[in-house]
C-alpha atoms as a PDB file:
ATOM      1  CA  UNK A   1     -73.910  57.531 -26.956  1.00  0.00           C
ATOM      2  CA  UNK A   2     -73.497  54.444 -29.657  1.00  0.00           C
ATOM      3  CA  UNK A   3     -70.794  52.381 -29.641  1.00  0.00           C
ATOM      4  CA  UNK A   4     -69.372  54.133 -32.748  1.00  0.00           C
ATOM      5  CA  UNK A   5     -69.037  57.561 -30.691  1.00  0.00           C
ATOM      6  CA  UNK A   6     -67.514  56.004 -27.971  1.00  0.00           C
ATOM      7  CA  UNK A   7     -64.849  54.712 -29.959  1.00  0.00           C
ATOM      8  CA  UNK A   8     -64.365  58.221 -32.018  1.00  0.00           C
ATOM      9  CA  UNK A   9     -64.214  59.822 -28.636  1.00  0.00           C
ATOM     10  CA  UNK A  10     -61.901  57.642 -27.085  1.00  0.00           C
ATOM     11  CA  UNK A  11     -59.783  58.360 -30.448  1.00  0.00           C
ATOM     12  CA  UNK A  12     -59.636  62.005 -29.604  1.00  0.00           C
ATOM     13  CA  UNK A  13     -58.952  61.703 -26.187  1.00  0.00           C
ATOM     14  CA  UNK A  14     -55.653  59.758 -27.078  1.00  0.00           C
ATOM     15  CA  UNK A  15     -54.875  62.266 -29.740  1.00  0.00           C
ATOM     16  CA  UNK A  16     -55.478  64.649 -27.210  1.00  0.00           C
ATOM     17  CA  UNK A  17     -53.487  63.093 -24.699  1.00  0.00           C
ATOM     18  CA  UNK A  18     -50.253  62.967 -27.170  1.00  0.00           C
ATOM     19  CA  UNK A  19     -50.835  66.431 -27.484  1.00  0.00           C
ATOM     20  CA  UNK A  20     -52.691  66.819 -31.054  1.00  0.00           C
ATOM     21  CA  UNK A  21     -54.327  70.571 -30.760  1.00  0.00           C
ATOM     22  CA  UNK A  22     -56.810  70.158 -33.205  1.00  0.00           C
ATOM     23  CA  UNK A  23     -58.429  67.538 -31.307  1.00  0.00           C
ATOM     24  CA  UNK A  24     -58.016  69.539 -28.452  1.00  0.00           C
ATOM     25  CA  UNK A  25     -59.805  72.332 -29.961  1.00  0.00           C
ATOM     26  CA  UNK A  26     -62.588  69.511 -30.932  1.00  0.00           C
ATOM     27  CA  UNK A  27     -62.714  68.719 -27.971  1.00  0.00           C
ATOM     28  CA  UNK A  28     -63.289  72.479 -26.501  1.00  0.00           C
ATOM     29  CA  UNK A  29     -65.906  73.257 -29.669  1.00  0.00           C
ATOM     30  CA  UNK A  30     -68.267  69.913 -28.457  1.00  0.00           C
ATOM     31  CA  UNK A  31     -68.052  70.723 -24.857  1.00  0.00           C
ATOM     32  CA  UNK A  32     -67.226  74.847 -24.503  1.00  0.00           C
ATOM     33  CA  UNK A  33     -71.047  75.588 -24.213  1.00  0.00           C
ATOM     34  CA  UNK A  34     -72.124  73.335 -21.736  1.00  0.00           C
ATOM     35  CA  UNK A  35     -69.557  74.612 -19.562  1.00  0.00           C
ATOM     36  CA  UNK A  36     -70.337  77.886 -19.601  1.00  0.00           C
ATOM     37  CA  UNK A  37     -74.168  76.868 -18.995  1.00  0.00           C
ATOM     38  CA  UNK A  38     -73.105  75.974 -15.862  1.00  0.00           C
ATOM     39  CA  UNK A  39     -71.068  78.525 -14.874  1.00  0.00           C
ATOM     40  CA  UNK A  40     -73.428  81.054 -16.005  1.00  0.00           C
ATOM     41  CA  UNK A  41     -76.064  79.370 -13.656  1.00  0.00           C
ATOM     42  CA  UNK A  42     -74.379  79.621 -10.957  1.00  0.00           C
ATOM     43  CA  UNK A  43     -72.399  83.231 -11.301  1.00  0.00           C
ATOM     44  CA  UNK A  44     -74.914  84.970 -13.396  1.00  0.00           C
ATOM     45  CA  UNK A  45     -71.704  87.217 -15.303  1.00  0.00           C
ATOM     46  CA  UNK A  46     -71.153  86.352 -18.726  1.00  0.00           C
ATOM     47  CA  UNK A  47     -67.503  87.840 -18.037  1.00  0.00           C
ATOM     48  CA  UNK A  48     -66.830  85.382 -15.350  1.00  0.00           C
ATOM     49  CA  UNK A  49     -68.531  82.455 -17.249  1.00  0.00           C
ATOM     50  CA  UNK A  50     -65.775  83.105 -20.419  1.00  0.00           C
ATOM     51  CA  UNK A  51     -63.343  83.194 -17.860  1.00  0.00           C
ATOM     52  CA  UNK A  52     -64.212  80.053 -16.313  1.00  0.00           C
ATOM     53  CA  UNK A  53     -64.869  78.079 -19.570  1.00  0.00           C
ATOM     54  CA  UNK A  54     -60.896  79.187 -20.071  1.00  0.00           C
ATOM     55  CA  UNK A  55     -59.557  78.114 -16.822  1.00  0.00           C
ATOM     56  CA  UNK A  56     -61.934  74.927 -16.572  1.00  0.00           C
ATOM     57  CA  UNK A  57     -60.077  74.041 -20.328  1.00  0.00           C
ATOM     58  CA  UNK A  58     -56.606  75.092 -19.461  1.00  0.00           C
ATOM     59  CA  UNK A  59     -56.899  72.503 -16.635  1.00  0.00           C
ATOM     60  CA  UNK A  60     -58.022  69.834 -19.258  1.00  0.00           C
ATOM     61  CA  UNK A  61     -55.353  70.231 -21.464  1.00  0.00           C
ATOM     62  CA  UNK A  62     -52.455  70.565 -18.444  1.00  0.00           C
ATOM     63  CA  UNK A  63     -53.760  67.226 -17.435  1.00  0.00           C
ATOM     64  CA  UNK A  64     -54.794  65.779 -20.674  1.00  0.00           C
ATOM     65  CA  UNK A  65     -52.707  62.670 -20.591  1.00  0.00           C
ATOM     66  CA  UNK A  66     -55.352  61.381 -18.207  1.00  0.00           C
ATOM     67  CA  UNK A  67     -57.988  61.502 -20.445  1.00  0.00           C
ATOM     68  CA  UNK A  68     -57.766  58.192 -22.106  1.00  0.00           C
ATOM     69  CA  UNK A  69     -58.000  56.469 -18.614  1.00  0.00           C
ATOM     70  CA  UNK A  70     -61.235  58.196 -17.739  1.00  0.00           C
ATOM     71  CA  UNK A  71     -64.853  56.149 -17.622  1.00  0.00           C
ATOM     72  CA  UNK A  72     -66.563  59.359 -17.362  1.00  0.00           C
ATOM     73  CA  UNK A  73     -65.278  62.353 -18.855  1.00  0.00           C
ATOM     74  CA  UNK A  74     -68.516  64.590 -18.732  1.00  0.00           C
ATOM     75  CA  UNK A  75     -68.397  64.017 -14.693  1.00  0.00           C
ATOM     76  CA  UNK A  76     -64.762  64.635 -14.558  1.00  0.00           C
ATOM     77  CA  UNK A  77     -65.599  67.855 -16.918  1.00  0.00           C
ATOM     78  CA  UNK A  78     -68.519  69.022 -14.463  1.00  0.00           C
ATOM     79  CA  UNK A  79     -66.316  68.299 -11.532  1.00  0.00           C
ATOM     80  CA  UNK A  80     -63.441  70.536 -12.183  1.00  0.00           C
ATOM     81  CA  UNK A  81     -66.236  73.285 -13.910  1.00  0.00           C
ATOM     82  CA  UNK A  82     -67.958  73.474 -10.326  1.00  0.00           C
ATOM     83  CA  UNK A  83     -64.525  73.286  -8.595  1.00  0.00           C
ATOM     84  CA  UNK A  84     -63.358  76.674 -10.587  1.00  0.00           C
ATOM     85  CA  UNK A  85     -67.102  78.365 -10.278  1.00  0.00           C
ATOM     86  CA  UNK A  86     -66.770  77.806  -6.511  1.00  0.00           C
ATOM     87  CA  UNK A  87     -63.050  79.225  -6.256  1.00  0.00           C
ATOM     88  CA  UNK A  88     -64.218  82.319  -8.230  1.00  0.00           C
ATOM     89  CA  UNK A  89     -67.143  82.443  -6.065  1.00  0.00           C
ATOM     90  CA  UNK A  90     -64.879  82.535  -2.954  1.00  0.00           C
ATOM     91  CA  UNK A  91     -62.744  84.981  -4.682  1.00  0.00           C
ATOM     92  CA  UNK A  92     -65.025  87.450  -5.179  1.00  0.00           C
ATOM     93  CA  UNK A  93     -66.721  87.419  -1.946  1.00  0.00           C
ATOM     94  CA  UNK A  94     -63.424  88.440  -0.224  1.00  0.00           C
ATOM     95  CA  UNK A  95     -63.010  90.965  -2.780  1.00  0.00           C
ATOM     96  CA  UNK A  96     -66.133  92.275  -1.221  1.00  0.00           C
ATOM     97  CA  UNK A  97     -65.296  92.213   2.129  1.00  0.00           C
ATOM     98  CA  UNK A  98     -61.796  93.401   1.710  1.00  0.00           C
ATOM     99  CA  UNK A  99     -60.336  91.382   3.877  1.00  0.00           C
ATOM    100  CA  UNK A 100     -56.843  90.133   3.279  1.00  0.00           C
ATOM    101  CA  UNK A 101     -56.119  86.729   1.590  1.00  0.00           C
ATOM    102  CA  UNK A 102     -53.440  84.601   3.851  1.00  0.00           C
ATOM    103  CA  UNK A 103     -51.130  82.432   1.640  1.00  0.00           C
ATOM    104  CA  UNK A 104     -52.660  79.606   2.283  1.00  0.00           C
ATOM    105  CA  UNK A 105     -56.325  80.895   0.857  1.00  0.00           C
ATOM    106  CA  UNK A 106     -54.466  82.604  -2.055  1.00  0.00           C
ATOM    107  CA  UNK A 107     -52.905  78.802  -2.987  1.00  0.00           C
ATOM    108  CA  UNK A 108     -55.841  77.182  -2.917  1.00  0.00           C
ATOM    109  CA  UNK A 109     -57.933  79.684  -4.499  1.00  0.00           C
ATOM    110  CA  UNK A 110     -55.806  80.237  -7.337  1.00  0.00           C
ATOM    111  CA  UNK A 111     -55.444  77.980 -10.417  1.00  0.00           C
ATOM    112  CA  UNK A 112     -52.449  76.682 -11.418  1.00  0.00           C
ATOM    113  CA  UNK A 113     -51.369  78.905 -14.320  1.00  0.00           C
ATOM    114  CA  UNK A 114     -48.602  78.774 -16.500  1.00  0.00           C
ATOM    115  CA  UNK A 115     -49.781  81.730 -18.938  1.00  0.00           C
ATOM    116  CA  UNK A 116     -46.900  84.054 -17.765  1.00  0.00           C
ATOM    117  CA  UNK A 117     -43.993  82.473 -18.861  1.00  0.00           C
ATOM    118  CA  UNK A 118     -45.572  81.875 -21.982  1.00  0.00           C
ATOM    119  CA  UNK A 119     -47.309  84.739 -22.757  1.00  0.00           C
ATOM    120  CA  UNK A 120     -44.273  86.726 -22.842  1.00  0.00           C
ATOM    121  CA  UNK A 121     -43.055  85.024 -25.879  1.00  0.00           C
ATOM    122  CA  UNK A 122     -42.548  87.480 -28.553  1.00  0.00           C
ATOM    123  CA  UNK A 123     -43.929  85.418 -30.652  1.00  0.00           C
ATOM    124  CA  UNK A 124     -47.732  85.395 -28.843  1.00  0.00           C
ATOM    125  CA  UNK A 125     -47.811  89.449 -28.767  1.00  0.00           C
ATOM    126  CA  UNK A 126     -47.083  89.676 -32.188  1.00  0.00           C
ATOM    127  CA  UNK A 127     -49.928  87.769 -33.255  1.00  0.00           C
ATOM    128  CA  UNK A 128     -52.239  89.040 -30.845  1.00  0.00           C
ATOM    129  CA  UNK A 129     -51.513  92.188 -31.830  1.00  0.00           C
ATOM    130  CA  UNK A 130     -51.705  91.347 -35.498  1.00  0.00           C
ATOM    131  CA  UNK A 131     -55.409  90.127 -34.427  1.00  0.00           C
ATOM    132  CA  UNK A 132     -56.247  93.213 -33.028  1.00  0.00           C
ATOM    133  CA  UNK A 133     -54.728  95.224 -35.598  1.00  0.00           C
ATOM    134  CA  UNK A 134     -57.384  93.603 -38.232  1.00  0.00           C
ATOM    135  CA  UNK A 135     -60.293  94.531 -36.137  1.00  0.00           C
ATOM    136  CA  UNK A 136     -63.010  96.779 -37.902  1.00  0.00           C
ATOM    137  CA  UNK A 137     -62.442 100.623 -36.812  1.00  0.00           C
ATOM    138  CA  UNK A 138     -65.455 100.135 -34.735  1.00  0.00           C
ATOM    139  CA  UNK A 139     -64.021  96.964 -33.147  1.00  0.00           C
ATOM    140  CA  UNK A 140     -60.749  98.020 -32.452  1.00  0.00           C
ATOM    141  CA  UNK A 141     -61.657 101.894 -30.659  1.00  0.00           C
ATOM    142  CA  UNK A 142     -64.165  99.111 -28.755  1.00  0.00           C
ATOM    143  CA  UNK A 143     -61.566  96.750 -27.689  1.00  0.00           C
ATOM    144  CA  UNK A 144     -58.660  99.452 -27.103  1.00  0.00           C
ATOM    145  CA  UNK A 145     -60.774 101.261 -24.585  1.00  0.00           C
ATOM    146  CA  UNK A 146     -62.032  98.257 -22.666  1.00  0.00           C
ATOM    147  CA  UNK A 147     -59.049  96.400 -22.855  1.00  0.00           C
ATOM    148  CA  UNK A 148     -56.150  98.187 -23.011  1.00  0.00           C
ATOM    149  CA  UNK A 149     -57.436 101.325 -20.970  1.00  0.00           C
ATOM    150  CA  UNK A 150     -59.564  99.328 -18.654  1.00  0.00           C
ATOM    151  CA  UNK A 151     -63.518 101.366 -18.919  1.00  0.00           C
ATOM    152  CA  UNK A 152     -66.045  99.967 -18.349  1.00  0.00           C
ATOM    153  CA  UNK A 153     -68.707  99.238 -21.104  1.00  0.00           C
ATOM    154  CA  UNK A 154     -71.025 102.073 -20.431  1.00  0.00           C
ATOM    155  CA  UNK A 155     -67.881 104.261 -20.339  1.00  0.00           C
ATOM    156  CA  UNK A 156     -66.815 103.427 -23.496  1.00  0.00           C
ATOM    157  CA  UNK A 157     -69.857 103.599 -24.989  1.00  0.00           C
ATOM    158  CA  UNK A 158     -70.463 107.340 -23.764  1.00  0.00           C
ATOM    159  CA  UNK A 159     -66.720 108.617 -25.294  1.00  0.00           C
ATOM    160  CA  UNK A 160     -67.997 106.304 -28.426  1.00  0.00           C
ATOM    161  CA  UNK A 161     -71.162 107.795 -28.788  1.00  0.00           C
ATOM    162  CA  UNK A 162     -72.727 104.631 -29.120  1.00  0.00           C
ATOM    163  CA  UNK A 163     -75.558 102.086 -26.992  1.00  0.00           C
ATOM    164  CA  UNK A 164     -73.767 100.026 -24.304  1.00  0.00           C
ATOM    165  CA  UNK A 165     -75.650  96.811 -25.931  1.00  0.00           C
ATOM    166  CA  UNK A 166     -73.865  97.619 -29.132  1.00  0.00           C
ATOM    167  CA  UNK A 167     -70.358  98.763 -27.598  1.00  0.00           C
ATOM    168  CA  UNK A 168     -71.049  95.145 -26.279  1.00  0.00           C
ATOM    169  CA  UNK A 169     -71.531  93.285 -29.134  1.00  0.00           C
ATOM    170  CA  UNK A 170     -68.184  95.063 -30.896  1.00  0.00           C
ATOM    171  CA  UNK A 171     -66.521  93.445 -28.245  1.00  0.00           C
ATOM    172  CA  UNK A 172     -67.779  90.193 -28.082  1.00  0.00           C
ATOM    173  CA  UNK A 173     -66.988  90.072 -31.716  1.00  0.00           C
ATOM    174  CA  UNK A 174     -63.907  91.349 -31.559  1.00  0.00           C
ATOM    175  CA  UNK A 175     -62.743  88.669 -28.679  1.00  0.00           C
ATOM    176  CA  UNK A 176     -64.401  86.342 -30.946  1.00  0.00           C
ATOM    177  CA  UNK A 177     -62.123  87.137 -33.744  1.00  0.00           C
ATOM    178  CA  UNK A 178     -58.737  87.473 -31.624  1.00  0.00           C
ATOM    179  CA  UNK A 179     -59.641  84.065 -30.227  1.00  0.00           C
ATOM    180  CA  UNK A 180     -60.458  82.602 -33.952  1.00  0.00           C
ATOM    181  CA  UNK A 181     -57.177  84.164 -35.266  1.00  0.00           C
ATOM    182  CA  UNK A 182     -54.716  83.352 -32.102  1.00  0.00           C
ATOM    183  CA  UNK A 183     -56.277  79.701 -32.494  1.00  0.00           C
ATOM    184  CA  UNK A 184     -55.518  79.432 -36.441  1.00  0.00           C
ATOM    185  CA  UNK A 185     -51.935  80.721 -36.195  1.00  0.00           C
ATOM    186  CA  UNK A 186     -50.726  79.710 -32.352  1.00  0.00           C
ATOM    187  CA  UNK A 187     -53.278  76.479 -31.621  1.00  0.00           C
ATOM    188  CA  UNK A 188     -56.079  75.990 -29.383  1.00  0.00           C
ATOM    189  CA  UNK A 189     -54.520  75.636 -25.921  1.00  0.00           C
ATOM    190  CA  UNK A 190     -52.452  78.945 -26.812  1.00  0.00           C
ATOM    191  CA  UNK A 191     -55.128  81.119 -27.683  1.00  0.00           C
ATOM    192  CA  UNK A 192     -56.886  80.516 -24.480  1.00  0.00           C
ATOM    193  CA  UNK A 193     -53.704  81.493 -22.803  1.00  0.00           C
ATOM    194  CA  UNK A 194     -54.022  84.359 -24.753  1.00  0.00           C
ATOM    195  CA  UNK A 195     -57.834  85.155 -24.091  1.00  0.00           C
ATOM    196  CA  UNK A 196     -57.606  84.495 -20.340  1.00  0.00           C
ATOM    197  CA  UNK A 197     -54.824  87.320 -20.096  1.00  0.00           C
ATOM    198  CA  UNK A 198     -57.525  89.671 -21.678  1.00  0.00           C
ATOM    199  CA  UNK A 199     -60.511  88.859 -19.919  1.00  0.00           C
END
Protein backbone atom coordinates (compact mmCIF):
# COMPACT_ATOMS: atom_id res chain seq x y z
CA UNK A 1 0.00 0.00 0.00
CA UNK A 2 1.58 3.62 -1.19
CA UNK A 3 1.72 6.30 0.89
CA UNK A 4 -1.21 7.96 -0.96
CA UNK A 5 -3.63 4.95 0.12
CA UNK A 6 -2.60 5.06 3.45
CA UNK A 7 -3.53 8.49 3.82
CA UNK A 8 -7.08 7.98 1.84
CA UNK A 9 -7.63 5.13 4.19
CA UNK A 10 -6.82 6.74 7.23
CA UNK A 11 -9.37 9.53 5.82
CA UNK A 12 -12.15 7.02 5.82
CA UNK A 13 -11.48 5.53 8.91
CA UNK A 14 -11.99 9.02 10.64
CA UNK A 15 -15.05 9.62 8.58
CA UNK A 16 -16.00 6.40 9.66
CA UNK A 17 -15.28 6.90 13.11
CA UNK A 18 -17.57 10.26 13.23
CA UNK A 19 -20.08 8.15 11.94
CA UNK A 20 -20.20 9.02 7.99
CA UNK A 21 -22.20 5.79 6.46
CA UNK A 22 -21.07 6.10 3.15
CA UNK A 23 -17.63 5.55 4.14
CA UNK A 24 -18.77 2.93 6.17
CA UNK A 25 -20.35 1.23 3.36
CA UNK A 26 -16.79 1.87 1.48
CA UNK A 27 -15.38 0.48 3.83
CA UNK A 28 -17.70 -2.88 3.84
CA UNK A 29 -17.61 -2.89 -0.34
CA UNK A 30 -13.35 -3.02 -0.19
CA UNK A 31 -13.26 -5.52 2.53
CA UNK A 32 -16.92 -7.63 2.48
CA UNK A 33 -15.30 -10.37 0.21
CA UNK A 34 -12.32 -11.17 1.90
CA UNK A 35 -14.25 -11.77 4.87
CA UNK A 36 -16.43 -14.05 3.71
CA UNK A 37 -13.34 -15.98 2.03
CA UNK A 38 -12.48 -16.75 5.25
CA UNK A 39 -15.41 -17.66 6.74
CA UNK A 40 -16.37 -19.75 3.92
CA UNK A 41 -13.00 -21.67 4.44
CA UNK A 42 -13.50 -22.49 7.49
CA UNK A 43 -17.56 -23.24 7.71
CA UNK A 44 -18.04 -24.39 4.22
CA UNK A 45 -22.07 -22.73 4.27
CA UNK A 46 -22.50 -19.87 2.17
CA UNK A 47 -25.56 -19.09 4.63
CA UNK A 48 -23.34 -18.92 7.59
CA UNK A 49 -20.51 -17.06 5.69
CA UNK A 50 -23.32 -13.99 4.82
CA UNK A 51 -24.14 -14.21 8.25
CA UNK A 52 -20.79 -13.83 9.53
CA UNK A 53 -19.63 -11.12 7.04
CA UNK A 54 -22.85 -9.23 8.87
CA UNK A 55 -21.97 -9.81 12.39
CA UNK A 56 -18.05 -9.47 11.77
CA UNK A 57 -19.27 -5.67 10.21
CA UNK A 58 -21.84 -4.85 12.79
CA UNK A 59 -18.95 -5.23 15.29
CA UNK A 60 -16.82 -2.76 13.14
CA UNK A 61 -19.15 -0.17 13.00
CA UNK A 62 -20.31 -0.55 17.02
CA UNK A 63 -16.69 0.03 17.66
CA UNK A 64 -15.73 2.22 14.85
CA UNK A 65 -14.41 5.12 16.82
CA UNK A 66 -11.34 2.94 17.28
CA UNK A 67 -10.50 2.74 13.93
CA UNK A 68 -8.38 5.75 13.46
CA UNK A 69 -6.05 4.51 16.34
CA UNK A 70 -5.41 1.19 14.67
CA UNK A 71 -1.74 0.27 12.96
CA UNK A 72 -3.27 -2.68 11.46
CA UNK A 73 -6.73 -2.78 10.51
CA UNK A 74 -6.67 -5.95 8.17
CA UNK A 75 -5.32 -7.98 11.44
CA UNK A 76 -7.81 -6.37 13.65
CA UNK A 77 -10.46 -7.27 10.68
CA UNK A 78 -9.18 -11.04 10.53
CA UNK A 79 -9.14 -11.15 14.27
CA UNK A 80 -12.67 -10.43 15.08
CA UNK A 81 -13.71 -12.54 11.50
CA UNK A 82 -12.05 -15.76 13.14
CA UNK A 83 -13.40 -14.76 16.61
CA UNK A 84 -17.22 -14.85 15.12
CA UNK A 85 -16.40 -18.10 12.72
CA UNK A 86 -15.25 -19.86 15.91
CA UNK A 87 -18.39 -18.74 18.10
CA UNK A 88 -20.67 -19.98 15.25
CA UNK A 89 -18.62 -22.98 15.09
CA UNK A 90 -19.22 -23.63 18.84
CA UNK A 91 -22.77 -22.80 18.33
CA UNK A 92 -23.58 -25.19 16.06
CA UNK A 93 -21.84 -28.06 17.49
CA UNK A 94 -24.08 -27.83 20.62
CA UNK A 95 -26.93 -27.51 18.41
CA UNK A 96 -25.85 -30.95 17.43
CA UNK A 97 -25.48 -32.45 20.51
CA UNK A 98 -28.47 -30.92 22.10
CA UNK A 99 -27.17 -30.25 25.06
CA UNK A 100 -28.27 -27.22 26.99
CA UNK A 101 -26.37 -23.85 26.83
CA UNK A 102 -25.63 -22.49 30.63
CA UNK A 103 -25.72 -18.63 30.79
CA UNK A 104 -22.47 -18.26 30.91
CA UNK A 105 -21.79 -20.19 27.32
CA UNK A 106 -24.87 -18.38 25.89
CA UNK A 107 -22.94 -14.78 26.90
CA UNK A 108 -20.00 -15.53 25.48
CA UNK A 109 -21.20 -17.19 22.48
CA UNK A 110 -23.50 -14.61 21.51
CA UNK A 111 -22.64 -11.27 19.83
CA UNK A 112 -23.51 -8.25 21.16
CA UNK A 113 -26.57 -7.18 19.16
CA UNK A 114 -28.53 -4.25 19.21
CA UNK A 115 -30.80 -5.14 16.03
CA UNK A 116 -33.98 -5.56 18.22
CA UNK A 117 -34.60 -2.37 19.48
CA UNK A 118 -33.99 -1.04 16.25
CA UNK A 119 -35.48 -3.19 14.02
CA UNK A 120 -38.77 -2.57 15.41
CA UNK A 121 -38.82 0.91 14.18
CA UNK A 122 -41.69 1.39 11.95
CA UNK A 123 -39.78 3.05 9.92
CA UNK A 124 -37.21 -0.15 8.97
CA UNK A 125 -40.37 -2.56 8.17
CA UNK A 126 -41.77 -0.23 5.95
CA UNK A 127 -38.92 -0.09 3.78
CA UNK A 128 -38.07 -3.56 3.95
CA UNK A 129 -41.21 -4.36 3.01
CA UNK A 130 -41.31 -1.79 0.25
CA UNK A 131 -38.02 -3.81 -0.95
CA UNK A 132 -39.67 -6.88 -1.01
CA UNK A 133 -42.73 -5.64 -2.45
CA UNK A 134 -40.58 -4.62 -5.77
CA UNK A 135 -39.20 -8.03 -6.14
CA UNK A 136 -39.89 -9.78 -9.60
CA UNK A 137 -43.00 -12.32 -9.20
CA UNK A 138 -40.44 -14.97 -9.36
CA UNK A 139 -38.34 -13.30 -6.62
CA UNK A 140 -40.84 -12.49 -4.30
CA UNK A 141 -42.99 -16.29 -4.27
CA UNK A 142 -38.93 -17.25 -3.79
CA UNK A 143 -38.25 -15.08 -0.91
CA UNK A 144 -41.88 -15.35 0.78
CA UNK A 145 -41.54 -19.08 1.04
CA UNK A 146 -37.99 -19.21 2.34
CA UNK A 147 -38.22 -16.37 4.40
CA UNK A 148 -41.30 -15.67 5.70
CA UNK A 149 -42.59 -19.41 5.84
CA UNK A 150 -39.27 -20.85 6.71
CA UNK A 151 -38.75 -24.07 3.67
CA UNK A 152 -36.09 -25.03 2.84
CA UNK A 153 -34.68 -24.45 -0.75
CA UNK A 154 -35.48 -27.77 -2.22
CA UNK A 155 -38.95 -27.32 -0.67
CA UNK A 156 -39.63 -24.35 -2.26
CA UNK A 157 -38.42 -25.26 -5.30
CA UNK A 158 -40.77 -28.47 -5.49
CA UNK A 159 -44.24 -26.19 -4.62
CA UNK A 160 -42.43 -23.70 -7.33
CA UNK A 161 -41.94 -26.11 -9.85
CA UNK A 162 -38.62 -24.98 -10.42
CA UNK A 163 -34.52 -26.38 -10.02
CA UNK A 164 -33.24 -25.81 -6.45
CA UNK A 165 -30.02 -24.05 -8.20
CA UNK A 166 -32.42 -21.60 -9.72
CA UNK A 167 -34.92 -21.21 -6.63
CA UNK A 168 -31.34 -20.32 -5.31
CA UNK A 169 -30.27 -17.81 -7.42
CA UNK A 170 -33.97 -15.90 -7.07
CA UNK A 171 -32.99 -15.63 -3.70
CA UNK A 172 -29.66 -14.57 -3.69
CA UNK A 173 -30.87 -11.88 -5.96
CA UNK A 174 -33.56 -10.98 -4.21
CA UNK A 175 -31.40 -10.52 -0.75
CA UNK A 176 -29.16 -8.76 -3.03
CA UNK A 177 -31.73 -6.26 -3.94
CA UNK A 178 -33.38 -5.83 -0.31
CA UNK A 179 -29.84 -5.23 0.89
CA UNK A 180 -29.10 -2.61 -2.16
CA UNK A 181 -32.49 -0.88 -1.47
CA UNK A 182 -32.46 -0.94 2.62
CA UNK A 183 -28.78 0.51 2.10
CA UNK A 184 -29.93 3.46 -0.40
CA UNK A 185 -32.89 4.58 1.72
CA UNK A 186 -31.85 3.53 5.61
CA UNK A 187 -27.69 3.51 5.25
CA UNK A 188 -25.20 0.88 5.35
CA UNK A 189 -24.97 -0.12 9.02
CA UNK A 190 -28.97 -0.32 8.94
CA UNK A 191 -29.41 -2.54 6.19
CA UNK A 192 -27.19 -5.10 7.69
CA UNK A 193 -29.34 -4.88 10.72
CA UNK A 194 -31.91 -5.53 8.46
CA UNK A 195 -30.25 -8.52 6.47
CA UNK A 196 -28.97 -10.26 9.61
CA UNK A 197 -32.71 -10.46 10.93
CA UNK A 198 -33.45 -12.37 7.59
CA UNK A 199 -30.72 -14.63 7.27
Amino acid sequence: MNVRELHTETDLFRAIASGNEKAFETLFSKYRNKVYTIAFKITGSEELSEEIVLDVFLKVWLKREQLPELEYFTAWLFTITRNRVFKTLKQLAHRATDRPITEEEEWLLTPADTSSSLLLEKEYRQILQDAVGQLSPQQKKVYHLIKEHGMKREEAAKALNLSPETVKRHLAEAMQFIRTYCSYHLGTYAALLIIKELL
